[in-house]
PDB file of N, CA and C in Angstrom:
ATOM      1  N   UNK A   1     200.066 -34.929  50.519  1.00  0.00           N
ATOM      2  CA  UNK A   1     200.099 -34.325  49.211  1.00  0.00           C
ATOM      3  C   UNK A   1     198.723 -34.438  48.567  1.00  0.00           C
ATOM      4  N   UNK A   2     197.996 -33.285  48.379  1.00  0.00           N
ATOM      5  CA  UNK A   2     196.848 -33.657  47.892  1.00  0.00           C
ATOM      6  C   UNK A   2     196.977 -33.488  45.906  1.00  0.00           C
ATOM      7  N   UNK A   3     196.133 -34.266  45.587  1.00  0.00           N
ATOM      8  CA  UNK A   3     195.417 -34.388  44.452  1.00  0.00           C
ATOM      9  C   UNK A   3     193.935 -34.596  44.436  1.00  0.00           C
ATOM     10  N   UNK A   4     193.445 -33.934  43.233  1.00  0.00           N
ATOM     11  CA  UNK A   4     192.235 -33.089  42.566  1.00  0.00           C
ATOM     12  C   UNK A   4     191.439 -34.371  41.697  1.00  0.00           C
ATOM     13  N   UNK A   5     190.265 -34.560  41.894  1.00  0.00           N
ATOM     14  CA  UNK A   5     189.853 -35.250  40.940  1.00  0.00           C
ATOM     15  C   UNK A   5     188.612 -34.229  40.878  1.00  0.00           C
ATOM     16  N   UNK A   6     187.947 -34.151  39.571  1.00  0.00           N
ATOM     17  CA  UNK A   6     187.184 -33.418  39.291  1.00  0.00           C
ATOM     18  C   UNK A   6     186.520 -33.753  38.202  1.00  0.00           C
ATOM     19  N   UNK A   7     185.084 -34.076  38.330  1.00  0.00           N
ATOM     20  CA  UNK A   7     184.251 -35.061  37.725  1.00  0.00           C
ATOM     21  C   UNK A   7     182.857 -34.189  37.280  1.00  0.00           C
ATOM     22  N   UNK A   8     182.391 -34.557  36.272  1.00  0.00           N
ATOM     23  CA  UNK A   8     181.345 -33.267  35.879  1.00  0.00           C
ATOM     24  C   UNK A   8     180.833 -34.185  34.492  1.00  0.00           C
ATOM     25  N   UNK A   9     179.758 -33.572  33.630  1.00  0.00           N
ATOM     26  CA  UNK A   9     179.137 -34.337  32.555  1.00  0.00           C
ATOM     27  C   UNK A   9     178.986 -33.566  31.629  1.00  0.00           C
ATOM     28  N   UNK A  10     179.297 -34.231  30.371  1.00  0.00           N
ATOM     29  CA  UNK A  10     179.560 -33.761  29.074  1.00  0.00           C
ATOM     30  C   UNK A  10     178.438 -34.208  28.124  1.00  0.00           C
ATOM     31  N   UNK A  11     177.215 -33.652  27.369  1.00  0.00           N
ATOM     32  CA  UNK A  11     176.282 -34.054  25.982  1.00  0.00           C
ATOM     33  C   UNK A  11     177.246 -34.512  25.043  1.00  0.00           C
ATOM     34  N   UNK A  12     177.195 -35.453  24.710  1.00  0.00           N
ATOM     35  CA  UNK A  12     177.923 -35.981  23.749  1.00  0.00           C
ATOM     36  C   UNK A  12     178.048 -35.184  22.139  1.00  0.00           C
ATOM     37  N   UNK A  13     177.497 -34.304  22.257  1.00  0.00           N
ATOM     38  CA  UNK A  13     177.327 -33.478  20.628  1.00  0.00           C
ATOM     39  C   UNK A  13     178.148 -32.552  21.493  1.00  0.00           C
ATOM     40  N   UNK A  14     178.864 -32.223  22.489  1.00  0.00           N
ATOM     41  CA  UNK A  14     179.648 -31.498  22.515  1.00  0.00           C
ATOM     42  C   UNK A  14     180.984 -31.860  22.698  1.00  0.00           C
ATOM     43  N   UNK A  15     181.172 -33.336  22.480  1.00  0.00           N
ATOM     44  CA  UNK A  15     182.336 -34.331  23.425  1.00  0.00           C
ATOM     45  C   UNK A  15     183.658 -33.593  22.405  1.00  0.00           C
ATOM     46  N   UNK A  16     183.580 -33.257  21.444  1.00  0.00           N
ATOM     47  CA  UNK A  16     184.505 -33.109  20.238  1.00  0.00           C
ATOM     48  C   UNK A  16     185.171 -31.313  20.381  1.00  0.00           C
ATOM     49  N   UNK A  17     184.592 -30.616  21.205  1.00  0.00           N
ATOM     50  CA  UNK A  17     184.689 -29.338  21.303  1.00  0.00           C
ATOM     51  C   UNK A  17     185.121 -28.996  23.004  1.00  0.00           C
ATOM     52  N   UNK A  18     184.802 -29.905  23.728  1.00  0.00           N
ATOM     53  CA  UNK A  18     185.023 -29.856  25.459  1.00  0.00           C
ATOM     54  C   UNK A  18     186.474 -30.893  25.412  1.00  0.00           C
ATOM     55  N   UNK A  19     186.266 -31.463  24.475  1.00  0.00           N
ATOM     56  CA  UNK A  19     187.580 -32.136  24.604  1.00  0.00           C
ATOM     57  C   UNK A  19     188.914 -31.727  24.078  1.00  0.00           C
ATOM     58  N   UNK A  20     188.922 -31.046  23.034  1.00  0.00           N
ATOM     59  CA  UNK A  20     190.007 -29.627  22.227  1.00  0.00           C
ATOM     60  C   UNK A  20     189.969 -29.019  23.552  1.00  0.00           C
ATOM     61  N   UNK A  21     189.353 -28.512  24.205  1.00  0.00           N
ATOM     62  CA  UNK A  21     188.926 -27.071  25.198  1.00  0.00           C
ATOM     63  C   UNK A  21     189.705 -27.804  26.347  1.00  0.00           C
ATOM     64  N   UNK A  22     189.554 -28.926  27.216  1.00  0.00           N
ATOM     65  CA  UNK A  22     190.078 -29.569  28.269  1.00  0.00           C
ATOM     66  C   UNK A  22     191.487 -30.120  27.890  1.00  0.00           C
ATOM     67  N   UNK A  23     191.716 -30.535  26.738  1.00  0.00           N
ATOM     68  CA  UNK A  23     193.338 -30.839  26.661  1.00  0.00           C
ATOM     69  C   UNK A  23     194.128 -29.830  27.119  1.00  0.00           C
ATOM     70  N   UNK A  24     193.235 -28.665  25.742  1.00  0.00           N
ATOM     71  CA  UNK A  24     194.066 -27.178  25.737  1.00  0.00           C
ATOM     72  C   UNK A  24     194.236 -26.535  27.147  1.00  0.00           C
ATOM     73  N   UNK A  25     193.348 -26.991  28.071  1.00  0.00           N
ATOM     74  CA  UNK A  25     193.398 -25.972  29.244  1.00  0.00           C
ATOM     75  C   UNK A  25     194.199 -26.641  29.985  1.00  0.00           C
ATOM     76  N   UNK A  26     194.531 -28.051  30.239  1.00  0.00           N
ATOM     77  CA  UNK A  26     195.862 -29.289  30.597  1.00  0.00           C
ATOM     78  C   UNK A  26     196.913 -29.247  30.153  1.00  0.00           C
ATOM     79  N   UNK A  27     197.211 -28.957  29.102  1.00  0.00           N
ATOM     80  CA  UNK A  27     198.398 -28.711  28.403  1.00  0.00           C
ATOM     81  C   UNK A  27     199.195 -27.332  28.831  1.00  0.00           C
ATOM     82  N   UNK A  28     198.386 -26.433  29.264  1.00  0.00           N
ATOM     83  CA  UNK A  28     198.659 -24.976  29.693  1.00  0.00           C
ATOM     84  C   UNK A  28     198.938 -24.933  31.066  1.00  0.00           C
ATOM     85  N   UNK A  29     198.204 -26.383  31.590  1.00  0.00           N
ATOM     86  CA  UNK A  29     198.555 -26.080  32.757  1.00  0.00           C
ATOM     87  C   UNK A  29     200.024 -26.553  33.187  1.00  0.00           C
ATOM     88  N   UNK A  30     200.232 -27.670  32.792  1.00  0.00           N
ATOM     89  CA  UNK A  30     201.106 -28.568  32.818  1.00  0.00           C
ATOM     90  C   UNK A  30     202.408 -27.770  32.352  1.00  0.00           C
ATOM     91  N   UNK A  31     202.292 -26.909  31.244  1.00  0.00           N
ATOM     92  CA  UNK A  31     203.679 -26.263  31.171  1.00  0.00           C
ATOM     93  C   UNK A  31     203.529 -24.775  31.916  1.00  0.00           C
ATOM     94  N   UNK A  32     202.927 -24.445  32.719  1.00  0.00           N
ATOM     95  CA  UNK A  32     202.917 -23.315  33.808  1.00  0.00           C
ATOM     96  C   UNK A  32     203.723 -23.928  34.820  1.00  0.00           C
ATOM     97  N   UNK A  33     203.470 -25.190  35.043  1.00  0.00           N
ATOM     98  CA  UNK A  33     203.727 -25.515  36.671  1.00  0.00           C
ATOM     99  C   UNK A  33     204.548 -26.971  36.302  1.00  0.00           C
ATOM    100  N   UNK A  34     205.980 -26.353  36.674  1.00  0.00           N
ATOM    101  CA  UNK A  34     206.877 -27.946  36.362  1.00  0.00           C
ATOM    102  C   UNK A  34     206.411 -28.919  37.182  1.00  0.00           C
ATOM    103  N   UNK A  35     206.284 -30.541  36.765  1.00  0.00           N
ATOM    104  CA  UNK A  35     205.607 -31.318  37.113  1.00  0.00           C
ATOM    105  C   UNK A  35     204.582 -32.091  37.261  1.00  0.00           C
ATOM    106  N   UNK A  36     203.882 -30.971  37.165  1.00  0.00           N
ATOM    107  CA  UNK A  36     202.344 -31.472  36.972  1.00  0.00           C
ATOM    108  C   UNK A  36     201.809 -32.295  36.108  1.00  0.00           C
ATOM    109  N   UNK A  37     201.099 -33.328  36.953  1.00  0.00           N
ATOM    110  CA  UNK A  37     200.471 -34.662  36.370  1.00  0.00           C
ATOM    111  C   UNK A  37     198.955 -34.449  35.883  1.00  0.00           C
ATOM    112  N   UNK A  38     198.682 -34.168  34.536  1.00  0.00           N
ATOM    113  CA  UNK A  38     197.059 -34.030  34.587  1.00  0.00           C
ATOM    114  C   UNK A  38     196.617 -34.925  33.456  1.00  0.00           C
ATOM    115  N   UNK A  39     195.324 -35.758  33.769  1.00  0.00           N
ATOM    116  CA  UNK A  39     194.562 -36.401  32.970  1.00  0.00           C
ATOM    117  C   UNK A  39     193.216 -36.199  32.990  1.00  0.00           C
ATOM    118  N   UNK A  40     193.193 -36.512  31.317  1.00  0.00           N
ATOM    119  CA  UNK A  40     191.529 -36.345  31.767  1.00  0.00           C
ATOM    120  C   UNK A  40     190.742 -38.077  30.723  1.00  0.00           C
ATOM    121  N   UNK A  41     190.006 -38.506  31.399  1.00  0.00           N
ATOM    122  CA  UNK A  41     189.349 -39.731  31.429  1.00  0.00           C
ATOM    123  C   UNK A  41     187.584 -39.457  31.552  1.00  0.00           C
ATOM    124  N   UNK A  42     186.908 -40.360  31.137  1.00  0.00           N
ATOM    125  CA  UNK A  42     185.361 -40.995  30.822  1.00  0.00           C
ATOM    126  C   UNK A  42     184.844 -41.855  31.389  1.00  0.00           C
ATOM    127  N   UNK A  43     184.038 -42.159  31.814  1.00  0.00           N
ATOM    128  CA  UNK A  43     183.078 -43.289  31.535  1.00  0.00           C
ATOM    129  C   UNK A  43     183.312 -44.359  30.667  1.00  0.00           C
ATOM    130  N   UNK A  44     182.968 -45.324  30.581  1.00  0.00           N
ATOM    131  CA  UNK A  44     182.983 -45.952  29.438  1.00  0.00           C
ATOM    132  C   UNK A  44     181.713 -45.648  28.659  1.00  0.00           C
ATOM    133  N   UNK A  45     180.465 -45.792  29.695  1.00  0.00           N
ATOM    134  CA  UNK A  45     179.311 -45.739  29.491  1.00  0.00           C
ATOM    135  C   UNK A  45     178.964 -44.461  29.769  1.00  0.00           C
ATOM    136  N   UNK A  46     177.638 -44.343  29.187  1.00  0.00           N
ATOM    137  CA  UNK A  46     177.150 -43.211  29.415  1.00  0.00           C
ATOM    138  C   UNK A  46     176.287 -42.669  30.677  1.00  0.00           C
ATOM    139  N   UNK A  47     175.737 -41.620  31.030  1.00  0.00           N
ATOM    140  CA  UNK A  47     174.646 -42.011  32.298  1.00  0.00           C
ATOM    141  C   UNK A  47     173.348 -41.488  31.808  1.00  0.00           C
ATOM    142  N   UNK A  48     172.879 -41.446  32.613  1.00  0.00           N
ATOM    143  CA  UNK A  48     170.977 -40.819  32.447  1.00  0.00           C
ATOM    144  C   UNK A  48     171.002 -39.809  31.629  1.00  0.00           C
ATOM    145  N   UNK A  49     169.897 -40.081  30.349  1.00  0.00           N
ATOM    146  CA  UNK A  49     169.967 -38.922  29.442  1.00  0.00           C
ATOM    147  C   UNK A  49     170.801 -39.183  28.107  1.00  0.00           C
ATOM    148  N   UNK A  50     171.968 -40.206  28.304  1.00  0.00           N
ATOM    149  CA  UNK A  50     173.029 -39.913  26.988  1.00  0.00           C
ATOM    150  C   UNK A  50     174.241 -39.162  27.368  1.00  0.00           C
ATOM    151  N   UNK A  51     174.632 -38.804  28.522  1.00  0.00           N
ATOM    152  CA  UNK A  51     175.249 -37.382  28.635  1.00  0.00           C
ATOM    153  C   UNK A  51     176.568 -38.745  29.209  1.00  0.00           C
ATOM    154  N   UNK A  52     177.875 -38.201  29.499  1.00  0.00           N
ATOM    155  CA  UNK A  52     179.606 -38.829  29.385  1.00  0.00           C
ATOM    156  C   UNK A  52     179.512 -38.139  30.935  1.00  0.00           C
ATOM    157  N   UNK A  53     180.230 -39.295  31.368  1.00  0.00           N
ATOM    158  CA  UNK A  53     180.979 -38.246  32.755  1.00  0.00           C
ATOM    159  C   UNK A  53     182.263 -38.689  32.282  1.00  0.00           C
ATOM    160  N   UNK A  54     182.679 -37.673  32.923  1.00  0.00           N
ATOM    161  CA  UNK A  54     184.174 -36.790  32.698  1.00  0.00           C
ATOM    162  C   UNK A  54     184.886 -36.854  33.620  1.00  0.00           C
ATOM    163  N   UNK A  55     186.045 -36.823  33.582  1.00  0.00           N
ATOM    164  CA  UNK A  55     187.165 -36.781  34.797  1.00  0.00           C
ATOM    165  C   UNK A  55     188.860 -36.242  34.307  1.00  0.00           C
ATOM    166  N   UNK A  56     188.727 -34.832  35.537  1.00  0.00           N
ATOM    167  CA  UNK A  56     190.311 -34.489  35.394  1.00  0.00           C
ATOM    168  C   UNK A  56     191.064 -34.860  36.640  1.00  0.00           C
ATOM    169  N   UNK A  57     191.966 -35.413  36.282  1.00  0.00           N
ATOM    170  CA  UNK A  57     192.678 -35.356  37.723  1.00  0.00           C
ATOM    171  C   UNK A  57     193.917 -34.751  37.849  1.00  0.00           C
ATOM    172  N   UNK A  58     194.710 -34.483  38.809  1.00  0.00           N
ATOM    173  CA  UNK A  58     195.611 -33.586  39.175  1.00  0.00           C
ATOM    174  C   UNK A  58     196.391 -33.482  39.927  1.00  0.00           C
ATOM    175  N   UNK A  59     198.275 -34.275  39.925  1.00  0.00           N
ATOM    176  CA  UNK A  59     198.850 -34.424  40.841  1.00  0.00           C
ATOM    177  C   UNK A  59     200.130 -33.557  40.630  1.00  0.00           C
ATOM    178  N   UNK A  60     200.418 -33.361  41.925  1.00  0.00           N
ATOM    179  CA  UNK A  60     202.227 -32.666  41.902  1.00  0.00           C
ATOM    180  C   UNK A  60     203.085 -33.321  42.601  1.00  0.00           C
ATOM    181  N   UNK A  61     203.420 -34.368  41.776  1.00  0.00           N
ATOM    182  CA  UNK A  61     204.390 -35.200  43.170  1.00  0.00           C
ATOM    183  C   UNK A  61     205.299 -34.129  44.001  1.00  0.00           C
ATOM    184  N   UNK A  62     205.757 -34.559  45.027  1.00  0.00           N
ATOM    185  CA  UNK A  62     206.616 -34.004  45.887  1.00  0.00           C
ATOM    186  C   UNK A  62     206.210 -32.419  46.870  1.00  0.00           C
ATOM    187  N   UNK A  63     204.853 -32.283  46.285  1.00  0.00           N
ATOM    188  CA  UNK A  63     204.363 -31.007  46.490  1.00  0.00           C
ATOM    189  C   UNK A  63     202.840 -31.062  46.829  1.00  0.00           C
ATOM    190  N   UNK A  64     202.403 -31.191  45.776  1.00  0.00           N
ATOM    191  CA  UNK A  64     200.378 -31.631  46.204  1.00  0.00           C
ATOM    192  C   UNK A  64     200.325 -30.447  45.469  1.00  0.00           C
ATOM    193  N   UNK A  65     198.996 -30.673  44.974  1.00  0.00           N
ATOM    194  CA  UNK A  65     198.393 -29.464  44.469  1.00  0.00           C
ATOM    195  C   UNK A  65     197.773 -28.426  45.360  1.00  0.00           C
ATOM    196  N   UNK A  66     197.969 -27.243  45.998  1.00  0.00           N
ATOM    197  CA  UNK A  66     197.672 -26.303  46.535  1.00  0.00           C
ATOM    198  C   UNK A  66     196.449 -25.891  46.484  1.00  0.00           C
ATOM    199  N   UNK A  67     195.711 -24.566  47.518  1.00  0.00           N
ATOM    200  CA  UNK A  67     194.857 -24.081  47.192  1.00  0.00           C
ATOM    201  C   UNK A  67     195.069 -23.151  46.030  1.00  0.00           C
ATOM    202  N   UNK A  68     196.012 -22.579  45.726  1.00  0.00           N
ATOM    203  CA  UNK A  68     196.415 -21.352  44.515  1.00  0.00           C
ATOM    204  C   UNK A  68     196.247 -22.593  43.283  1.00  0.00           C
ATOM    205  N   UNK A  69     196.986 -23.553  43.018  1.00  0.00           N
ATOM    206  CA  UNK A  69     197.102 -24.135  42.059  1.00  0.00           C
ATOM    207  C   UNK A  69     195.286 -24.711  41.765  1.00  0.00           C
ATOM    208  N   UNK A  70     194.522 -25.124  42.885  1.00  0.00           N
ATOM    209  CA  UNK A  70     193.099 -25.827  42.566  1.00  0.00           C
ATOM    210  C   UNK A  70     192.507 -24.864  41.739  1.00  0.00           C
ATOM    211  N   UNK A  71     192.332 -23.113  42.522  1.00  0.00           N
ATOM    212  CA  UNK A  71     191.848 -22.221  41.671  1.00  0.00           C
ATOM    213  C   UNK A  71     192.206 -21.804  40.447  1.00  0.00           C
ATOM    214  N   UNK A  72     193.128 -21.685  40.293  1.00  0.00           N
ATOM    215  CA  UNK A  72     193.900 -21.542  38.612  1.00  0.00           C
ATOM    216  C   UNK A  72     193.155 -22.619  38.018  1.00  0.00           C
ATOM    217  N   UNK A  73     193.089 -23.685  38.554  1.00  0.00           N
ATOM    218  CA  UNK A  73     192.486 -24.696  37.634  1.00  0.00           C
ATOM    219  C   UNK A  73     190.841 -24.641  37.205  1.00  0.00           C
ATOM    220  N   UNK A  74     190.281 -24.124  38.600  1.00  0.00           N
ATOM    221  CA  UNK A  74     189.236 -23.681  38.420  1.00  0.00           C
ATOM    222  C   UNK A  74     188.910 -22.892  37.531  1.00  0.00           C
ATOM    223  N   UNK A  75     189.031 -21.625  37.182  1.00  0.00           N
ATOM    224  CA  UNK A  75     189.727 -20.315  36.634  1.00  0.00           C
ATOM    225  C   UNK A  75     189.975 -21.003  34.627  1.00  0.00           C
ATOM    226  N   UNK A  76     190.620 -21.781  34.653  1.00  0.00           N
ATOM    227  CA  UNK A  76     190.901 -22.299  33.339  1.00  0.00           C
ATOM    228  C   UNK A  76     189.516 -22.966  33.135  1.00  0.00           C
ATOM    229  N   UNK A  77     188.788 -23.377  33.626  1.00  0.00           N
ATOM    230  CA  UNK A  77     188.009 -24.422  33.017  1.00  0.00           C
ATOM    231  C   UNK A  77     186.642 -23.519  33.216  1.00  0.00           C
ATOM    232  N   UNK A  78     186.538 -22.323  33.440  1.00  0.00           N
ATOM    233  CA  UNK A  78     185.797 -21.608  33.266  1.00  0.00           C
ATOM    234  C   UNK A  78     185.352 -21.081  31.790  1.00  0.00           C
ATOM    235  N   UNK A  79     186.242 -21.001  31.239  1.00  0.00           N
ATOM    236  CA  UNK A  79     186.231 -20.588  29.998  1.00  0.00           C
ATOM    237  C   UNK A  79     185.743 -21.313  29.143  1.00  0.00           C
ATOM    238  N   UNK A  80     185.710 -22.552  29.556  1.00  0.00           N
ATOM    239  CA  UNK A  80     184.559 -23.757  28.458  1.00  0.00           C
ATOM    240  C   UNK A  80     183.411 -24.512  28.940  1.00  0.00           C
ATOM    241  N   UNK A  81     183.169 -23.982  30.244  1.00  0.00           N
ATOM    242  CA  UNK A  81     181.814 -24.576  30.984  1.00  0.00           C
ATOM    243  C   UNK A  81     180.569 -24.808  29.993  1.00  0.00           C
ATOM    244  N   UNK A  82     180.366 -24.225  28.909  1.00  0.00           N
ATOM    245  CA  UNK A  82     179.441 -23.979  28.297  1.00  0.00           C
ATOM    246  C   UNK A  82     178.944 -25.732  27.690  1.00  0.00           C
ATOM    247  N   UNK A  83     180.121 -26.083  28.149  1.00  0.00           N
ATOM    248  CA  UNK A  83     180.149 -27.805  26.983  1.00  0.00           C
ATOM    249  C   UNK A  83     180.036 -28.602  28.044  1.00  0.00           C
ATOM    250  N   UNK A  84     179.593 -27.661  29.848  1.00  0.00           N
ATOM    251  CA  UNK A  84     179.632 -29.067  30.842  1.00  0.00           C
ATOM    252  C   UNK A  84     178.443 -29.073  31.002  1.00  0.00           C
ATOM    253  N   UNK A  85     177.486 -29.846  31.451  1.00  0.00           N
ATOM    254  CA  UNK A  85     176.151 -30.241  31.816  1.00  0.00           C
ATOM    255  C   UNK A  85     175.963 -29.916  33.560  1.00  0.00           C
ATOM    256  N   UNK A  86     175.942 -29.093  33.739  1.00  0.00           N
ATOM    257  CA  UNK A  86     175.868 -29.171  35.856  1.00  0.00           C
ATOM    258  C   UNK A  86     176.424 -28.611  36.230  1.00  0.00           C
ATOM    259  N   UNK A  87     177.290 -28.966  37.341  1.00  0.00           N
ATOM    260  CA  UNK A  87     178.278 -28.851  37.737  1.00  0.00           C
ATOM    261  C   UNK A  87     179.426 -29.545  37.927  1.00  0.00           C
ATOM    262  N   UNK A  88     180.912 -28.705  38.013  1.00  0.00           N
ATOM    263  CA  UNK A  88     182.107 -29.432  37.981  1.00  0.00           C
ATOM    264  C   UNK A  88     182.465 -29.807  39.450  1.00  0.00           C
ATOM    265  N   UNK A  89     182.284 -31.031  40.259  1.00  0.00           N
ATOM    266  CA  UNK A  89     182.769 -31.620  41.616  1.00  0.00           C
ATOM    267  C   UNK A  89     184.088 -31.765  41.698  1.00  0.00           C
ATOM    268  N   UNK A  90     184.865 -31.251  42.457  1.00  0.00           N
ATOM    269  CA  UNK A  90     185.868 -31.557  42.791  1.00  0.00           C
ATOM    270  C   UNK A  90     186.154 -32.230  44.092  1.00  0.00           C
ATOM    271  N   UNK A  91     186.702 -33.253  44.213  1.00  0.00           N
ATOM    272  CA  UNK A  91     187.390 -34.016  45.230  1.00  0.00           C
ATOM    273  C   UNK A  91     188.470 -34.169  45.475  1.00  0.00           C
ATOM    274  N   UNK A  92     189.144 -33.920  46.924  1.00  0.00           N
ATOM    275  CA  UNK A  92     190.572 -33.703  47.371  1.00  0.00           C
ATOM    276  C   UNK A  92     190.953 -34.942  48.062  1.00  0.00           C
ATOM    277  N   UNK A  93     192.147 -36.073  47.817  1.00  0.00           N
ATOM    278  CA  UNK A  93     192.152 -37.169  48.245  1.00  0.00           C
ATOM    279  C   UNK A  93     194.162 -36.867  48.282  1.00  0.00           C
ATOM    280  N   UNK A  94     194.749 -37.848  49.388  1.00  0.00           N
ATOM    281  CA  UNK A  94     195.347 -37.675  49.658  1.00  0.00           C
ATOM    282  C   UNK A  94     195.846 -39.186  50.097  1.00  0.00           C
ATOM    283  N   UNK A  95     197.363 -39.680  49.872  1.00  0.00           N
ATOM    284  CA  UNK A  95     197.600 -40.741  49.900  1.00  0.00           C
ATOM    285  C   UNK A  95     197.637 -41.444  51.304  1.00  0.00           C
ATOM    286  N   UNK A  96     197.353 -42.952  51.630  1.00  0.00           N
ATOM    287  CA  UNK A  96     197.286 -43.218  53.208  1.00  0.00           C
ATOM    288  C   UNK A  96     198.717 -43.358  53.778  1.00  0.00           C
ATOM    289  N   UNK A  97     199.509 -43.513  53.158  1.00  0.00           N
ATOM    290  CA  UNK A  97     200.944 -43.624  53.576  1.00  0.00           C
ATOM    291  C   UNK A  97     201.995 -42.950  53.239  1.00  0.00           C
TER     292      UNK A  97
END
């Protein structure tokens, strides 16, 4: 069953506007697709520059998140890139047992 972690960096003068924007696009997702587990989490600290790393992650118990479901997600978070610093990494991890 795979799950999504997806990690990317936020300027902190935008943390207040990417963060409305990333709930909203979690919240949409989450009631599209029964089940779905999504969070999104920080740093505590900051990294080089001042800038937040960021983290969404993304599970479907009993199912895994798909290739259709990764892109939709992709697809949503397009619409507020403007508030990410780089690029958005995604990593596909999958349980050992």
């Amino acid at each position: 069953m795979r799950e999504l972690y997806i990690y990317y960096r936020v300027n902190p003068r935008d943390e207040g506007a990417a963060l409305q924007a990333a709930a909203a696009m979690q919240h949409g997702l989450v009631e599209r697709h029964a089940g779905l587990q999504a969070r999104l989490l920080r740093r505590p600290d900051a990294a080089a520059g001042g800038q937040q790393t960021w983290m969404e992650t993304y599970a479907l118990p009993g199912q895994g998140v798909n290739s259709a479901l990764e892109h939709e997600i992709e697809q949503a978070a397009s619409a507020w890139a403007a508030y990410i610093s780089g690029p958005r990494h995604c990593e596909v991890f999958v349980p050992c047992v």
